[in-house]
C-alpha atoms as a PDB file:
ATOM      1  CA  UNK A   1      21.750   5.001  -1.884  1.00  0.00           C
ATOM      2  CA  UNK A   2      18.431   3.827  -0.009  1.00  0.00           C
ATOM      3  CA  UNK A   3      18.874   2.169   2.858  1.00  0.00           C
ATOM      4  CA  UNK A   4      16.712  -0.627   5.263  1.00  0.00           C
ATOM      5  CA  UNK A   5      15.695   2.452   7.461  1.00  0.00           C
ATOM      6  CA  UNK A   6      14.820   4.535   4.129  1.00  0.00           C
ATOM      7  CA  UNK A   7      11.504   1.854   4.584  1.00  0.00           C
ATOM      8  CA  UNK A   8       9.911   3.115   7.766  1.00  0.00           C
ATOM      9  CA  UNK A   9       8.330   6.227   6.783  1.00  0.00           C
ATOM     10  CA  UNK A  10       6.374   4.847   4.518  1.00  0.00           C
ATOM     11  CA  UNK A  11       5.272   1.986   6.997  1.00  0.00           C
ATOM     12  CA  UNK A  12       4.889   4.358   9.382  1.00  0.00           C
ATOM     13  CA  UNK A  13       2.232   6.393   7.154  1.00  0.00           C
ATOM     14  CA  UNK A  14       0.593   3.155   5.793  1.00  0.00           C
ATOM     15  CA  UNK A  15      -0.551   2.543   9.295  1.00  0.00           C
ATOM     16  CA  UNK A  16      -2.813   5.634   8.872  1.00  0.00           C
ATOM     17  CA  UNK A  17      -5.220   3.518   7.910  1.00  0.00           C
ATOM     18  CA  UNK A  18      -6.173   2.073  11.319  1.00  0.00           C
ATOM     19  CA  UNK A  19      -6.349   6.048  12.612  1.00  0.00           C
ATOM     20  CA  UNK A  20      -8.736   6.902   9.065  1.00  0.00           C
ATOM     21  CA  UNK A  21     -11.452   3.979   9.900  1.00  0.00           C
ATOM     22  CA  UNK A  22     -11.383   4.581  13.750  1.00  0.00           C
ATOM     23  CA  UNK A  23     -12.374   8.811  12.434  1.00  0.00           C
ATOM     24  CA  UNK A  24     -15.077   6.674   9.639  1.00  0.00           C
ATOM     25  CA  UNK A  25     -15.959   4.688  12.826  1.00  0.00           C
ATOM     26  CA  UNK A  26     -16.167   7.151  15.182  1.00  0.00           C
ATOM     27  CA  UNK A  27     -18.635   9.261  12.743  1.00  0.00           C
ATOM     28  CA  UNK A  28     -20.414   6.595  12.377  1.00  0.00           C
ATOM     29  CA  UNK A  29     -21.251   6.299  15.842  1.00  0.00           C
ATOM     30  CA  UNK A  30     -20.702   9.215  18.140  1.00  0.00           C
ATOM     31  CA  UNK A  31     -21.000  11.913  15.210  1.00  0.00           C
ATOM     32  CA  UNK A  32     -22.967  14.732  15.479  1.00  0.00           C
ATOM     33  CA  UNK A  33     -24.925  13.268  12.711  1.00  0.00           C
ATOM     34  CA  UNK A  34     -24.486  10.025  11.008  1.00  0.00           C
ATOM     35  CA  UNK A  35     -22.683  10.019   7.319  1.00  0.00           C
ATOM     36  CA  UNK A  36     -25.111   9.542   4.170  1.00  0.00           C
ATOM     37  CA  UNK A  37     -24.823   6.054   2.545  1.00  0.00           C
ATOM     38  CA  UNK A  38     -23.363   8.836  -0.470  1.00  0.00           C
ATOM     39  CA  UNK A  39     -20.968  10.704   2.403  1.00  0.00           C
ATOM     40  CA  UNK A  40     -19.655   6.932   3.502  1.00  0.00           C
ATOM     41  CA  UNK A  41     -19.447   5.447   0.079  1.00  0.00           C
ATOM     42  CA  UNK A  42     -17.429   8.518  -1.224  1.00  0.00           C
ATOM     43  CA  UNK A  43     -15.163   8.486   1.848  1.00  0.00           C
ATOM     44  CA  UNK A  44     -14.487   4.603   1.644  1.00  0.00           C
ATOM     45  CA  UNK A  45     -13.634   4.806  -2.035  1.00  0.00           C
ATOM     46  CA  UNK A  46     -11.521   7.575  -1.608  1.00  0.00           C
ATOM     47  CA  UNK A  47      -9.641   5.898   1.211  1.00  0.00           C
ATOM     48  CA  UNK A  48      -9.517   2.535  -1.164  1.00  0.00           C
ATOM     49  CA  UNK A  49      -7.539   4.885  -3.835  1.00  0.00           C
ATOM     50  CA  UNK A  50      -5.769   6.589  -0.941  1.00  0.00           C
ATOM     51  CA  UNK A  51      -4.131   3.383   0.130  1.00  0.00           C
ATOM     52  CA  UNK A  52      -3.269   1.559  -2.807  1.00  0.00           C
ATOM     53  CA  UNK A  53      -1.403   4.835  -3.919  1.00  0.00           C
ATOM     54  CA  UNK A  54       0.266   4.771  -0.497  1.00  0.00           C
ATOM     55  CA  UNK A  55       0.970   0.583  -0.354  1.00  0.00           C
ATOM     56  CA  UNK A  56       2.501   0.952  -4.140  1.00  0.00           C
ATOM     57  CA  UNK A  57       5.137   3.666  -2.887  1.00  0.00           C
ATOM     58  CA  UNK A  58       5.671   1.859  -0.315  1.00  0.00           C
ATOM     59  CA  UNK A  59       6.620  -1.200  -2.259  1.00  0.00           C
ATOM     60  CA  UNK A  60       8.123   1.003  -5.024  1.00  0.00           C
ATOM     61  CA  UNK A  61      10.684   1.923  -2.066  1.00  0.00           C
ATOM     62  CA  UNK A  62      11.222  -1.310  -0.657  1.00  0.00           C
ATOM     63  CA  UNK A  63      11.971  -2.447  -4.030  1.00  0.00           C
ATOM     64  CA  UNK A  64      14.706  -0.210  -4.039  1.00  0.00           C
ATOM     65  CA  UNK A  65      15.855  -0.642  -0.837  1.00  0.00           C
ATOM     66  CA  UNK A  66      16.041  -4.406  -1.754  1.00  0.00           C
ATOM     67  CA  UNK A  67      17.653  -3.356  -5.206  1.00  0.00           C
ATOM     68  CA  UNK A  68      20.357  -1.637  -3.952  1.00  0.00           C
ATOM     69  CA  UNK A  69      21.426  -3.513  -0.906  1.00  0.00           C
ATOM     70  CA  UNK A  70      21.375  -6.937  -2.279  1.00  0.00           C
ATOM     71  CA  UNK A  71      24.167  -8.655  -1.475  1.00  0.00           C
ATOM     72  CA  UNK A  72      26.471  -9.693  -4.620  1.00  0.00           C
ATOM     73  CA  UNK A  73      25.925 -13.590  -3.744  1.00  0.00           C
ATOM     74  CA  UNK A  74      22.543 -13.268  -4.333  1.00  0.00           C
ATOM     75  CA  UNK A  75      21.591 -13.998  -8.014  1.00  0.00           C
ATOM     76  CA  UNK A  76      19.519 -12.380 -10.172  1.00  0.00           C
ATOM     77  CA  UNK A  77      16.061 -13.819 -11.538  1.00  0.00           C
ATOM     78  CA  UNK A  78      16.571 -15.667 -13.764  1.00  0.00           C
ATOM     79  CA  UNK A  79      14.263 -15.123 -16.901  1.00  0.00           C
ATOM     80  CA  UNK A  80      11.881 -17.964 -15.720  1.00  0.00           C
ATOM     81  CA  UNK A  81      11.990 -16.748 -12.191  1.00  0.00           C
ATOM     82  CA  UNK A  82      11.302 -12.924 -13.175  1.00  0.00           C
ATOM     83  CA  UNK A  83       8.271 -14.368 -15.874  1.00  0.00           C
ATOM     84  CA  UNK A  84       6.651 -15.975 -12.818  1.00  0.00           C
ATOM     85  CA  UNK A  85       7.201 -13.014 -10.682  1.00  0.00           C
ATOM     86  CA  UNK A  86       5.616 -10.622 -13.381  1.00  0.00           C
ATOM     87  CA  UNK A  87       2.626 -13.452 -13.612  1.00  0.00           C
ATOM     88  CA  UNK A  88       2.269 -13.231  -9.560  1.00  0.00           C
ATOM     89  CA  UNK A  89       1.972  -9.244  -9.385  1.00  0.00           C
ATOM     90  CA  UNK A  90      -0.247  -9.367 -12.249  1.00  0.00           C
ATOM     91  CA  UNK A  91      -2.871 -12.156 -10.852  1.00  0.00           C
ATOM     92  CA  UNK A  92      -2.688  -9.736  -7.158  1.00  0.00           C
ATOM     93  CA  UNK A  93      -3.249  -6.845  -8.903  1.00  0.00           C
ATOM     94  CA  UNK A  94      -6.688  -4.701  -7.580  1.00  0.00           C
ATOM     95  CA  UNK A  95      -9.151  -4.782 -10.334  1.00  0.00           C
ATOM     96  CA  UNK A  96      -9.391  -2.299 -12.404  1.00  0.00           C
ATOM     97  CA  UNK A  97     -12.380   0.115 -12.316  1.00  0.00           C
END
């Protein structure tokens, strides 16, 4: 069974993200040389990608967690409610490419 704790890995290695720009940042600035507009465009794409791959595990867990662990006086969607939710994820969805 997944439990609340189950979650914090993958918090833990969305916050990578902060430690990836400071290294964009930092070669940006103090490098040895200074990133093409190619080299930074490439590496800020690939960190985009990166991310949302990262952020949809991360939900994918904490969907289980939440799955799993709700209580049984909780109801279920009903079919409105789980329409609308569909509807929401869809309209926050990243473009596609």
């Amino acid at each position: 069974m997944t439990k609340l704790y189950d979650l914090e890995p993958s918090i833990m290695d969305c916050w990578h993200v902060c430690d990836d720009l400071e290294t964009v940042f930092k070669q940006i600035g103090d490098g040895e040389r200074e990133p093409t507009q190619d080299e930074l465009m490439n590496t800020l794409m690939g960190m985009q990608q990166l991310y949302q791959w990262k952020f949809e595990q991360l939900f994918s867990v904490y969907e289980e967690v939440i799955s799993k662990n709700r209580p049984d006086y909780i109801r279920p969607f009903s079919t409105e409610e789980a329409q609308r939710a569909k509807q929401r994820e869809e309209n926050n969805a990243p473009p596609a490419h």
